[in-house]
C-alpha atoms as a PDB file:
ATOM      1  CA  UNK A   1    -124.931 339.483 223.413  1.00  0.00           C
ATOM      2  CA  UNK A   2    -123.338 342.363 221.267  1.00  0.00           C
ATOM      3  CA  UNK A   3    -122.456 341.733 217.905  1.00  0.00           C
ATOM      4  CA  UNK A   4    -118.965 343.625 216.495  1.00  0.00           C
ATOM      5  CA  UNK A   5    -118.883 342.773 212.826  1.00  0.00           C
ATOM      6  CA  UNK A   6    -117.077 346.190 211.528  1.00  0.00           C
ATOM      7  CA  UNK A   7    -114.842 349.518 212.575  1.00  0.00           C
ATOM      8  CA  UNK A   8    -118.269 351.069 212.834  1.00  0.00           C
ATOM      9  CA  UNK A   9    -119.614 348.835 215.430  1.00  0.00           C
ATOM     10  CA  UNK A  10    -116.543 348.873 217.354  1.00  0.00           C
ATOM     11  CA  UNK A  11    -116.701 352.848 217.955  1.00  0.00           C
ATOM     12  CA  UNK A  12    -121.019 352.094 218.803  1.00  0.00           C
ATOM     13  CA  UNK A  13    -120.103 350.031 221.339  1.00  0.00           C
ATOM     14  CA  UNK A  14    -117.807 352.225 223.126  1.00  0.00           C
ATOM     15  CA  UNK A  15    -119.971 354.923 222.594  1.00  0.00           C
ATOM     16  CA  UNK A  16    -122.909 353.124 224.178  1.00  0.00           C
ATOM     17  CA  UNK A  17    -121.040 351.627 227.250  1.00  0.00           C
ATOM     18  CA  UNK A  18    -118.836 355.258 228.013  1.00  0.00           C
ATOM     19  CA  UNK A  19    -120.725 355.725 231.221  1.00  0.00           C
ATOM     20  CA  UNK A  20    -120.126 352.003 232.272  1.00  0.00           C
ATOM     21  CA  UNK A  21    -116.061 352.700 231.833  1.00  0.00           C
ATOM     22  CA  UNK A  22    -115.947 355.479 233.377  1.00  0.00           C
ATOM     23  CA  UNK A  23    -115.386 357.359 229.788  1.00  0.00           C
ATOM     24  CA  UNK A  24    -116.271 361.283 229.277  1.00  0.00           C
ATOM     25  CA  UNK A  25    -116.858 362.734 226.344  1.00  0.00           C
ATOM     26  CA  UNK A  26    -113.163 363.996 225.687  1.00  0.00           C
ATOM     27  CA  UNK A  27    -112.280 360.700 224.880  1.00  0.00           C
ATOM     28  CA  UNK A  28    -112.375 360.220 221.377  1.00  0.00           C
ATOM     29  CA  UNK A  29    -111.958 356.631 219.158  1.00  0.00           C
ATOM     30  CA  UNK A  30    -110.762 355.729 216.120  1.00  0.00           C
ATOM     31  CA  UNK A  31    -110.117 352.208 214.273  1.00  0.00           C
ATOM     32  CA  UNK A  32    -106.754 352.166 213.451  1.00  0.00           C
ATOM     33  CA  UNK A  33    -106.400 347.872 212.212  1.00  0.00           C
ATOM     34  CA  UNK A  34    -109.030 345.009 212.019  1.00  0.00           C
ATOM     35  CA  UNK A  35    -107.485 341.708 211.802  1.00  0.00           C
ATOM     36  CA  UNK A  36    -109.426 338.525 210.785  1.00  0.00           C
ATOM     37  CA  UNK A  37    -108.741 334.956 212.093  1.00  0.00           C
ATOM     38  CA  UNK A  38    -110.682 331.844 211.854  1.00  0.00           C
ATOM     39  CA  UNK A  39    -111.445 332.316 215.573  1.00  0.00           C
ATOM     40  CA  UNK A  40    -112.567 335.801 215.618  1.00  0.00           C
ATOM     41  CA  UNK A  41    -111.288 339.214 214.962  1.00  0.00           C
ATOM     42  CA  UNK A  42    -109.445 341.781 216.890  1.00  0.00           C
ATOM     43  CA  UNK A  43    -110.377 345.789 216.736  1.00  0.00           C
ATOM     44  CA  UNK A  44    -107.381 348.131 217.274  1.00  0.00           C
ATOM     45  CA  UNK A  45    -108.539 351.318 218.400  1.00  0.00           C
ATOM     46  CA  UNK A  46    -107.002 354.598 219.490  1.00  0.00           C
ATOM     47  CA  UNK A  47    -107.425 357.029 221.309  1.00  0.00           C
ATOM     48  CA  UNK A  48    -107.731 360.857 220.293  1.00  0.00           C
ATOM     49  CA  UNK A  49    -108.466 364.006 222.016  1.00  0.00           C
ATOM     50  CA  UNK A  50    -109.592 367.306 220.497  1.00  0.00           C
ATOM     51  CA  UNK A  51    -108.569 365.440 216.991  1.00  0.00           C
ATOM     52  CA  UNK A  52    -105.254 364.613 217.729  1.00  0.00           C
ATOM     53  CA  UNK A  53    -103.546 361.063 218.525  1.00  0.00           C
ATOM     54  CA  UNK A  54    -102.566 360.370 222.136  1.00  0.00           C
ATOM     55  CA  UNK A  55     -99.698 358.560 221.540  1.00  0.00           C
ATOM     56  CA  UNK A  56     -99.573 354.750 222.517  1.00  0.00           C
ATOM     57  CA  UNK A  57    -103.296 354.628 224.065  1.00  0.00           C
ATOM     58  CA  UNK A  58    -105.226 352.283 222.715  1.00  0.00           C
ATOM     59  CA  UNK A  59    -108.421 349.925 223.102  1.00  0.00           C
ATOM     60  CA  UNK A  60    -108.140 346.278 222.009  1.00  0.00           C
ATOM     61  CA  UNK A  61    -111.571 344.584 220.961  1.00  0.00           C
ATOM     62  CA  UNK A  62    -112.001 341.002 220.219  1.00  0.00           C
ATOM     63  CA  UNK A  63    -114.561 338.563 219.232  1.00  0.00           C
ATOM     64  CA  UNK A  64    -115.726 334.921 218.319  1.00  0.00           C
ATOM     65  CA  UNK A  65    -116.112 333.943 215.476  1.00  0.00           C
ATOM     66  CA  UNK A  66    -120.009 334.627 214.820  1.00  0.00           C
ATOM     67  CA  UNK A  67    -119.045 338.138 215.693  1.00  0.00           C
ATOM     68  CA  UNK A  68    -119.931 338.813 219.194  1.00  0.00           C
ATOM     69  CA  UNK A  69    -118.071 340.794 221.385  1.00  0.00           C
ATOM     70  CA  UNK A  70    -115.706 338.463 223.684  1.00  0.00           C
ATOM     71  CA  UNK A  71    -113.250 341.111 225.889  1.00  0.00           C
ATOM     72  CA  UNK A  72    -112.298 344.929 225.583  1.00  0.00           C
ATOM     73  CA  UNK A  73    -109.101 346.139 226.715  1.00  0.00           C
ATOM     74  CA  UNK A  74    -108.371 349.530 227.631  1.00  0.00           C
ATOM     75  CA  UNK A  75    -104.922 351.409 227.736  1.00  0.00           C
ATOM     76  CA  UNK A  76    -106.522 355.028 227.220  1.00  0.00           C
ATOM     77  CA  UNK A  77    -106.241 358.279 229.581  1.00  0.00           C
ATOM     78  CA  UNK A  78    -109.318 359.537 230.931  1.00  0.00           C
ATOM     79  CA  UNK A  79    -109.428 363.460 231.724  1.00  0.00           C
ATOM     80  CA  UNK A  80    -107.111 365.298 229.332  1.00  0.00           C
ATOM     81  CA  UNK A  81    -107.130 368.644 229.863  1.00  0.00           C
ATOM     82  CA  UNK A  82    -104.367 370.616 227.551  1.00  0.00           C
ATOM     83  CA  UNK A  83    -104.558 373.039 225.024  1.00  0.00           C
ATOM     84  CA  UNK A  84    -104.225 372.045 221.102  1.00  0.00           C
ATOM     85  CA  UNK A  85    -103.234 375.276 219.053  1.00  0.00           C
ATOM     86  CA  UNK A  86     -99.507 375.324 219.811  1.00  0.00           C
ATOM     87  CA  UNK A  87     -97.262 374.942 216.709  1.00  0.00           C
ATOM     88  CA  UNK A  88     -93.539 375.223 215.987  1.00  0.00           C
ATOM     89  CA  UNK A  89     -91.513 375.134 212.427  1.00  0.00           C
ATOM     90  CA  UNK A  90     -89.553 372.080 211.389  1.00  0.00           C
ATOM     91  CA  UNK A  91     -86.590 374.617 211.581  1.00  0.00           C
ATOM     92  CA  UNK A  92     -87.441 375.243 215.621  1.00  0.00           C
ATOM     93  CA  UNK A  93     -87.919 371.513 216.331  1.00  0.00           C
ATOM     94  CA  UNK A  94     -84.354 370.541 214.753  1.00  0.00           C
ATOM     95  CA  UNK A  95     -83.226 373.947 217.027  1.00  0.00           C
ATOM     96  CA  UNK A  96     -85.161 372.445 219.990  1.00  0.00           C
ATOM     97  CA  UNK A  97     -83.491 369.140 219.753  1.00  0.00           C
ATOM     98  CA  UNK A  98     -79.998 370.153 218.389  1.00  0.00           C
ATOM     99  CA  UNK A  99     -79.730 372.081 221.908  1.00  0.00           C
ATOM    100  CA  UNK A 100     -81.495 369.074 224.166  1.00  0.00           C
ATOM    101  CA  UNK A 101     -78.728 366.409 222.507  1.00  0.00           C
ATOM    102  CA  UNK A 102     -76.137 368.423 222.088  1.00  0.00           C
ATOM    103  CA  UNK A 103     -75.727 367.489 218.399  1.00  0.00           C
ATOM    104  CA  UNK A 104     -77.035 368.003 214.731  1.00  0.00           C
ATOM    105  CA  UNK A 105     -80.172 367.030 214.658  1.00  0.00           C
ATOM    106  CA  UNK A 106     -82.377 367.096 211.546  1.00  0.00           C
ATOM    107  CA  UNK A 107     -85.938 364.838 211.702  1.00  0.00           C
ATOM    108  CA  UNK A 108     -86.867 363.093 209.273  1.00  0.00           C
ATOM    109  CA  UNK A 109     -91.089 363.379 210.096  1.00  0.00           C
ATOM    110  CA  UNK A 110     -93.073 365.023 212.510  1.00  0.00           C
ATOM    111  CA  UNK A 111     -96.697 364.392 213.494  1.00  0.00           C
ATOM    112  CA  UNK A 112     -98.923 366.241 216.197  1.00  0.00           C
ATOM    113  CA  UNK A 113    -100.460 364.439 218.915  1.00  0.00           C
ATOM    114  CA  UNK A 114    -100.562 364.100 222.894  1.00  0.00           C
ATOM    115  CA  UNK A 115     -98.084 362.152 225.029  1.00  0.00           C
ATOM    116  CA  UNK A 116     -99.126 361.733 228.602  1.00  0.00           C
ATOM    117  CA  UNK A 117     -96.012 361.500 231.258  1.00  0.00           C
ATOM    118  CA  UNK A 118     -96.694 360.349 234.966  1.00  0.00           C
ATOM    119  CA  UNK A 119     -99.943 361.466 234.335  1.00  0.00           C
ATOM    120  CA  UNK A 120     -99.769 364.866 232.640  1.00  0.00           C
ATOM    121  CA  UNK A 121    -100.637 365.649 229.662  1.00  0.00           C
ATOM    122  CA  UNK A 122     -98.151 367.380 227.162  1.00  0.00           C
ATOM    123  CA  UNK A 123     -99.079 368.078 223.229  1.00  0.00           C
ATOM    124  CA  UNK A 124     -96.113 367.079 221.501  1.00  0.00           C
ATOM    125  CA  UNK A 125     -95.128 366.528 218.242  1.00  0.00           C
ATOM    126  CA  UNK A 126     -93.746 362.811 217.561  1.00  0.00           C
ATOM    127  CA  UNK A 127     -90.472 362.848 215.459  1.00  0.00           C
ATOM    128  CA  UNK A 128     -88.222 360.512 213.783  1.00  0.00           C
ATOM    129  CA  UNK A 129     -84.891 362.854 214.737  1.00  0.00           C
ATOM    130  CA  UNK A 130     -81.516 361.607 212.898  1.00  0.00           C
ATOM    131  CA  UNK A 131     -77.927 362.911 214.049  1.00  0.00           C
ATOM    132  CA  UNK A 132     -74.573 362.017 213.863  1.00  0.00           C
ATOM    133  CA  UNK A 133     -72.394 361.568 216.726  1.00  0.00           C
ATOM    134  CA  UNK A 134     -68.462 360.408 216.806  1.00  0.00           C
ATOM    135  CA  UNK A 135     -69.276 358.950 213.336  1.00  0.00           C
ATOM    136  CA  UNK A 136     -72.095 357.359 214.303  1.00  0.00           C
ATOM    137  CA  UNK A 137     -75.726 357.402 213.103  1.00  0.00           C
ATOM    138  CA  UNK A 138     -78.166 358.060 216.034  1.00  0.00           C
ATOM    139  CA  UNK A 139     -81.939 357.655 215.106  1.00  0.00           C
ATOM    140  CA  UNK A 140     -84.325 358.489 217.934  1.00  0.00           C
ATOM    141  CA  UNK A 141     -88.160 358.744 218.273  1.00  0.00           C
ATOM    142  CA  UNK A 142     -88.686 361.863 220.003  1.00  0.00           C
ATOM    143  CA  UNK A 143     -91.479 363.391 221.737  1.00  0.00           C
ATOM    144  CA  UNK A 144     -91.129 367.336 221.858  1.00  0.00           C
ATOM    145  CA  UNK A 145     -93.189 369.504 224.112  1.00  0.00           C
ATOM    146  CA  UNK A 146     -94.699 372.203 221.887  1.00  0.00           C
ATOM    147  CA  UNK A 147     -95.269 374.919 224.564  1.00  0.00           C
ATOM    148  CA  UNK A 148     -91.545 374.609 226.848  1.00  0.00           C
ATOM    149  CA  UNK A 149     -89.754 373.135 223.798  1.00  0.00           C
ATOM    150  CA  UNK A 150     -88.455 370.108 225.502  1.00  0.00           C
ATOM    151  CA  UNK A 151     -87.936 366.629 225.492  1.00  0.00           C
ATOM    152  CA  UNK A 152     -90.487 365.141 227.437  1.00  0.00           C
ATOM    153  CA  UNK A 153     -89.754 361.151 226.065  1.00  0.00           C
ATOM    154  CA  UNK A 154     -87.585 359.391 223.427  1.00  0.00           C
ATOM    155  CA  UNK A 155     -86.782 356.242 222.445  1.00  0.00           C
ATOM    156  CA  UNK A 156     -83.317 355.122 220.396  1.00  0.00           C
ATOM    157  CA  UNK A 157     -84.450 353.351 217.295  1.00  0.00           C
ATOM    158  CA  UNK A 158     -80.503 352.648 216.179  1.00  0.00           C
ATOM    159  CA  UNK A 159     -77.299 353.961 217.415  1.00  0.00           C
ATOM    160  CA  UNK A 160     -73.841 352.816 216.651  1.00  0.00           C
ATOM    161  CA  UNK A 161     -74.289 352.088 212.999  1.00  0.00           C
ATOM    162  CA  UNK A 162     -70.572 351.779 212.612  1.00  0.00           C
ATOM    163  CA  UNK A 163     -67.642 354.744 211.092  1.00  0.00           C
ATOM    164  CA  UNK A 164     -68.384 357.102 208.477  1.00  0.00           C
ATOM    165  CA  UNK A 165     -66.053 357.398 205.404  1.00  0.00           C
ATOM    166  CA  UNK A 166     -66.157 359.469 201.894  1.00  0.00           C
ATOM    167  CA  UNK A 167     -67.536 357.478 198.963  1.00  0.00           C
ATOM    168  CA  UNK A 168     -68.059 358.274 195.496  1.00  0.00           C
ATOM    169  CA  UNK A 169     -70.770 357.555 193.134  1.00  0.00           C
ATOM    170  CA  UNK A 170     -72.289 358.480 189.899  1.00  0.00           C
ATOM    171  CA  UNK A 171     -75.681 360.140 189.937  1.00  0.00           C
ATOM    172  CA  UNK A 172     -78.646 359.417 187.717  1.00  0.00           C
ATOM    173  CA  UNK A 173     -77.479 362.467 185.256  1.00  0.00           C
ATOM    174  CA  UNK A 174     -73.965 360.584 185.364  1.00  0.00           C
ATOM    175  CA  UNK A 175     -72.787 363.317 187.315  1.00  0.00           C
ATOM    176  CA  UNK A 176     -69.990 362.122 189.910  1.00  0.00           C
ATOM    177  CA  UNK A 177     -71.401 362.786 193.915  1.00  0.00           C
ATOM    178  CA  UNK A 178     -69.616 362.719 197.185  1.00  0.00           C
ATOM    179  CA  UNK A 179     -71.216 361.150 199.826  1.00  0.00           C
ATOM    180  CA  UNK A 180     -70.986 359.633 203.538  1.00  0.00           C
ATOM    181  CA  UNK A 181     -70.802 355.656 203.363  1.00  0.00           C
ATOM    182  CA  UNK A 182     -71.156 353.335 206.562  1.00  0.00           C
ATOM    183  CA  UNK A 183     -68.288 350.942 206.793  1.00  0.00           C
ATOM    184  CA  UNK A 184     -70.495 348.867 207.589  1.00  0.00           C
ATOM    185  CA  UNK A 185     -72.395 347.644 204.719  1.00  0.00           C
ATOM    186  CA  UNK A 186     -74.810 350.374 205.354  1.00  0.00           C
ATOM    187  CA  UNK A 187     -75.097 353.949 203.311  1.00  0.00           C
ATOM    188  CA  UNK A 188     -75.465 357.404 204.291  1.00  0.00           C
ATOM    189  CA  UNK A 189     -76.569 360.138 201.809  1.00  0.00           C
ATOM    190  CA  UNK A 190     -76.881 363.657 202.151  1.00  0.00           C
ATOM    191  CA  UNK A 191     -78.617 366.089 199.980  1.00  0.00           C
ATOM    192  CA  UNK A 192     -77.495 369.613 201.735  1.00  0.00           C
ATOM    193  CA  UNK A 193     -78.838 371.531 198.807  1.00  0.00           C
ATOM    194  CA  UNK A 194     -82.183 369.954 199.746  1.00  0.00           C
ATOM    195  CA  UNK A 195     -81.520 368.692 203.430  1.00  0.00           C
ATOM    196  CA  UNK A 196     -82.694 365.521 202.855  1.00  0.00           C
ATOM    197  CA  UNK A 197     -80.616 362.606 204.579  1.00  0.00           C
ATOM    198  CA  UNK A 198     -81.024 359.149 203.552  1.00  0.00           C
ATOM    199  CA  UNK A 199     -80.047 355.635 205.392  1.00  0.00           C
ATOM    200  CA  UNK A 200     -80.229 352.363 203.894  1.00  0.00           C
END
């Protein structure tokens, strides 16, 4: 039997049974999570190509507890075939999105990866995008096509976070700020001489 006892041994035992999947050589693994339980452990591994995340395709490894290999589960894409050297500016991503939603949009984090839709694949970059619509907070995960500059997936994180109104507040020089507050419970600041945008 095959014995998994760390990250390392995970990514040997894909390596060594590729041909038996079906996996080529694109397909590249890395250990994201390890979790122990009395029964065994579980491997969490994902998927990258050319360096890069594919987004949301993974390989699940578990085992007994004296360490040998019980099940693998795969959830990868076999065959990607894109190019990785596309880049855009934080300022042409908010652009890009502003003109997709139809609204502000300024993100918050970006990272650059692969997202695979009805089985193409598209190199992205993965964004946390925050806007305001009819006083209402709209957070999205968004996944931007580098090379058309569109939308190719998103998912709403929080919407409808309740009415804007003008607050006040004292800084931490004891300088009095303006600021967007959420009526409901909830705060909104904005830094504009910095761009930075805050929710809590």
């Amino acid at each position: 039997s095959t014995i998994v006892s760390s990250a390392d041994d995970a990514i040997k035992v894909l390596n060594k049974y590729r041909q038996l999947m079906n996996i080529g050589d694109e397909v590249e693994f890395k250990v994201c999570d390890v979790q122990t339980a009395l029964e065994g452990k579980c491997f969490m591994v994902e998927q990258y190509y050319n360096n890069l995340p594919v987004f949301g395709r993974t390989v699940t490894m578990t085992t007994n507890a004296s360490n040998h290999l019980d099940s693998i589960n795969l959830n990868i894409v076999r065959n990607i075939n894109v190019g990785t050297n596309g880049e855009m500016t934080e300022d042409e991503i908010n652009s890009a999105l502003s003109s997709h939603y139809g609204i502000t949009i300024k993100i918050t984090e970006h990272t650059k990866g692969i997202f695979v839709s009805e089985e193409k694949a598209h190199l992205v970059y993965k964004c946390t995008a925050l806007g305001q619509e009819n006083d209402k907070i709209v957070i999205k995960t968004v996944y931007l096509d580098i090379d058309s500059k569109k939308v190719v997936a998103d998912v709403e994180i929080s919407t409808g976070l309740g009415s804007m109104t003008t607050a006040y507040g004292e800084d931490v020089f004891g300088e009095d700020q303006v600021f967007k507050a959420n009526k409901a419970a909830l705060y909104f600041l904005e830094d504009t001489g910095r761009n930075i945008k805050i929710i809590e």
